[in-house]
Protein backbone atom coordinates (compact mmCIF):
# COMPACT_ATOMS: atom_id res chain seq x y z
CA UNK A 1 168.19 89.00 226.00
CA UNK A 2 168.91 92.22 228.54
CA UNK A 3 172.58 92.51 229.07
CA UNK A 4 173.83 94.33 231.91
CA UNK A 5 176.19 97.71 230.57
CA UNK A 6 179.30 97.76 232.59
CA UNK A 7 179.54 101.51 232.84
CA UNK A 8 182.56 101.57 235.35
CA UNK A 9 184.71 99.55 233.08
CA UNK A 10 183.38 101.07 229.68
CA UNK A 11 184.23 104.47 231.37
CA UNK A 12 188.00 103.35 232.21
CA UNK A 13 188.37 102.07 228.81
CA UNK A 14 186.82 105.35 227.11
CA UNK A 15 189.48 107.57 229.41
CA UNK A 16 192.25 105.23 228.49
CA UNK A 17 191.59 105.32 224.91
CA UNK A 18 191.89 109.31 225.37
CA UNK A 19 195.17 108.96 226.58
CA UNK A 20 194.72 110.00 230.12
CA UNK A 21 197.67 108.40 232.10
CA UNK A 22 195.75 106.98 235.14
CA UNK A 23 192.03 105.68 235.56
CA UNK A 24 188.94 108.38 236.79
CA UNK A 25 188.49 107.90 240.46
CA UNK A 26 184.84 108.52 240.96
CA UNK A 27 183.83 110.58 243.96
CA UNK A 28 182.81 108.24 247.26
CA UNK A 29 181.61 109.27 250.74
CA UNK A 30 181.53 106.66 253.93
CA UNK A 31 179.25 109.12 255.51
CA UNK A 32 176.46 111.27 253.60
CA UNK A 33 174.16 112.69 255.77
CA UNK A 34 170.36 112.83 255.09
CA UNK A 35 167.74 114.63 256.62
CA UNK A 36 163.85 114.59 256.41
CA UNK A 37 162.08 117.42 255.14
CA UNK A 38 160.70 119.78 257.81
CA UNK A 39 157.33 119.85 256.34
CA UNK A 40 155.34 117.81 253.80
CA UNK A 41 156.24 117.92 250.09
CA UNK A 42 153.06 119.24 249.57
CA UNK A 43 154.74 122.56 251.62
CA UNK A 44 158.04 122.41 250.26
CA UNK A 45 159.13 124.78 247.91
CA UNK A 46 161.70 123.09 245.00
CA UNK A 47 164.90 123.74 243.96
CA UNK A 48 165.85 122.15 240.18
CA UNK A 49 169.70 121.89 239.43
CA UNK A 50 170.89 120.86 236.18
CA UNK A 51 174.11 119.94 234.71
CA UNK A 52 173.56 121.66 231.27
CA UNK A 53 174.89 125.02 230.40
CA UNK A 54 172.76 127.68 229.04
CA UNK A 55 172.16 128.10 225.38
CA UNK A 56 174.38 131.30 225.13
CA UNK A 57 177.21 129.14 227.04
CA UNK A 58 177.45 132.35 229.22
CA UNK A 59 178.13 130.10 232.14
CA UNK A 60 181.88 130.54 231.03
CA UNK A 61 184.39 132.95 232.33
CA UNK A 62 187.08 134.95 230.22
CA UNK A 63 189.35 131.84 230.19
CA UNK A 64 186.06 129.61 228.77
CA UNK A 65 186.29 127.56 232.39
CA UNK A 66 182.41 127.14 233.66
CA UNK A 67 180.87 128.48 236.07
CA UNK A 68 177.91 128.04 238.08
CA UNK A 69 174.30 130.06 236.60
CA UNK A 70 171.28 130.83 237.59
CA UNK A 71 168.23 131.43 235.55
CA UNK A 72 164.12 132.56 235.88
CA UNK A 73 162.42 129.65 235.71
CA UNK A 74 159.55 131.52 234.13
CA UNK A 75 162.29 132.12 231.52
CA UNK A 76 163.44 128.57 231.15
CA UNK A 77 164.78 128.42 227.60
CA UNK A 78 163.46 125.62 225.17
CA UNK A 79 166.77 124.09 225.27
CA UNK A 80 170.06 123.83 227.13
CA UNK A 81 173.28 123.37 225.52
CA UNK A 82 174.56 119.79 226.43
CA UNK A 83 176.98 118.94 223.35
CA UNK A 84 180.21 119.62 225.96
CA UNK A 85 178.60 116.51 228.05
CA UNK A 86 179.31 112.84 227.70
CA UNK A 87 175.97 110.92 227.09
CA UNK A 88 175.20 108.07 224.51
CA UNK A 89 174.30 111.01 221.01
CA UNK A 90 173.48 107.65 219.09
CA UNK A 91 171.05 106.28 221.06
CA UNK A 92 169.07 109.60 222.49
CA UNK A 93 168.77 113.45 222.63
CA UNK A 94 168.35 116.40 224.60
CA UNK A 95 165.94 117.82 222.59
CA UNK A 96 163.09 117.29 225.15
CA UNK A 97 164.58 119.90 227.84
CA UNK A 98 162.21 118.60 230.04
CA UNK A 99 163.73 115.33 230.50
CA UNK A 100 166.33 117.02 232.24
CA UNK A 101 165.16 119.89 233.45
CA UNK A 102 161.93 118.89 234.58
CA UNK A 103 159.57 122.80 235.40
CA UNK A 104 156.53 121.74 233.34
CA UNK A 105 156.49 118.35 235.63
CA UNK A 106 156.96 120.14 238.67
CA UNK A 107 154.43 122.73 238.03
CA UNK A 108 151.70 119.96 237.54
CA UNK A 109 152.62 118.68 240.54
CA UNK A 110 151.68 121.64 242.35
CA UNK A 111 149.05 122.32 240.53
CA UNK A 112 147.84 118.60 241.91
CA UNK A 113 148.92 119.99 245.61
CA UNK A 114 151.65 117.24 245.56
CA UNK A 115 154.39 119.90 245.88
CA UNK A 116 153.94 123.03 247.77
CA UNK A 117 155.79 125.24 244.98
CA UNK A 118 158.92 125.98 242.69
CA UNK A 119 161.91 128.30 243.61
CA UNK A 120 161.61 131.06 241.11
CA UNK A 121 165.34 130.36 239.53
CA UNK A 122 166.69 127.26 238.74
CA UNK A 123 170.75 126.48 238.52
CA UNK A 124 173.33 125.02 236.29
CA UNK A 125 176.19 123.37 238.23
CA UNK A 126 179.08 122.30 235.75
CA UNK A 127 179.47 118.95 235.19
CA UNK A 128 183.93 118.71 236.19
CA UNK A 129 186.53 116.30 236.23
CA UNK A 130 187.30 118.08 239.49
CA UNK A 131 185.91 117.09 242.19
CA UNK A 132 187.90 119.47 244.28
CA UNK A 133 186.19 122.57 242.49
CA UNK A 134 182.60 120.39 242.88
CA UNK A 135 182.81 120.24 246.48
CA UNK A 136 184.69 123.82 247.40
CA UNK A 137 183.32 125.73 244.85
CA UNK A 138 180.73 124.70 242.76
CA UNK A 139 178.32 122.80 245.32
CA UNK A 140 178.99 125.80 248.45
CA UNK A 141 177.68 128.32 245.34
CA UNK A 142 174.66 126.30 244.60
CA UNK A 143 173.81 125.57 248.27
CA UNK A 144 173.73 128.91 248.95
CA UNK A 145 171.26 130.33 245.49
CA UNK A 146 168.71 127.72 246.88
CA UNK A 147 168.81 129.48 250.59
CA UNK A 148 168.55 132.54 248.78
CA UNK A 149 165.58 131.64 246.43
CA UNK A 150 163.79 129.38 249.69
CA UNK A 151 164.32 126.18 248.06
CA UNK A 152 162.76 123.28 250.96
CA UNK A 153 164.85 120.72 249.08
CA UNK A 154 166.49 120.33 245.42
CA UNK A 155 165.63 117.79 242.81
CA UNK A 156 169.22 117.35 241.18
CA UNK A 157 168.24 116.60 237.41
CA UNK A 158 172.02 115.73 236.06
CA UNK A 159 172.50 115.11 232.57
């Protein structure tokens, strides 16, 4: 039998079991605005963002907050750190980097034609209990690396 996971409720009961005083309020927009690609996919040029943290964790300033990184993708390490992140550890991994950080995939796409090619860097946004510091901070910093590296469109790949 396939039983549905209540992940809204098993989250409020995880952050109240922590002690936090009040429940998460998860980000919400009325409006998000969407916009067709310009050109094919077959044209585009790819972004990849991650949520993971690199394996030196020198995403972190002097006072250990995180920052946002940037790394070759022709120097994508083998693995990512992801301990700091909340995911199920008894039921899966993240030893198969590409499962979350998907170049290899990508790269056989173009190599089909599918996608017209891969922004040479790829970038680590921090996964935050702030949404404040997402949306001022963290997401203007990211938008602007894939102008800069002539990402089409990014394929957000959060952990």
């Amino acid at each position: 039998m396939t039983e549905t996971v209540r992940y809204m409720e098993r989250t409020r009961d995880y952050y109240r079991a922590l002690g936090y005083p009040s429940d998460y309020v998860w980000a919400h927009f009325d409006d998000v605005t969407f916009a067709r690609l310009d050109k094919p996919l077959s044209q585009a040029r790819i972004g990849l963002v991650t949520t993971a943290s690199p394996p030196d964790l020198g995403n972190r300033d002097a006072s250990g907050q995180r920052r946002v990184w940037s790394e070759a993708i022709s120097a994508a390490p083998a693995k990512l750190f992801t301990d700091n992140l909340a995911w199920d550890k008894e039921s899966t991994h993240t030893d198969d980097r590409a499962s979350f950080l998907p170049v290899e995939a990508l790269q056989e796409r173009m190599a089909e034609g599918m996608v017209g090619g891969l922004a040479e860097r790829f970038h680590g946004v921090p996964t935050e209990y702030s949404q404040r510091k997402t949306m001022e901070i963290d997401a203007p910093q990211v938008l602007e690396r894939l102008r800069a590296d002539g990402a089409d469109a990014a394929l957000l790949s959060p952990l």
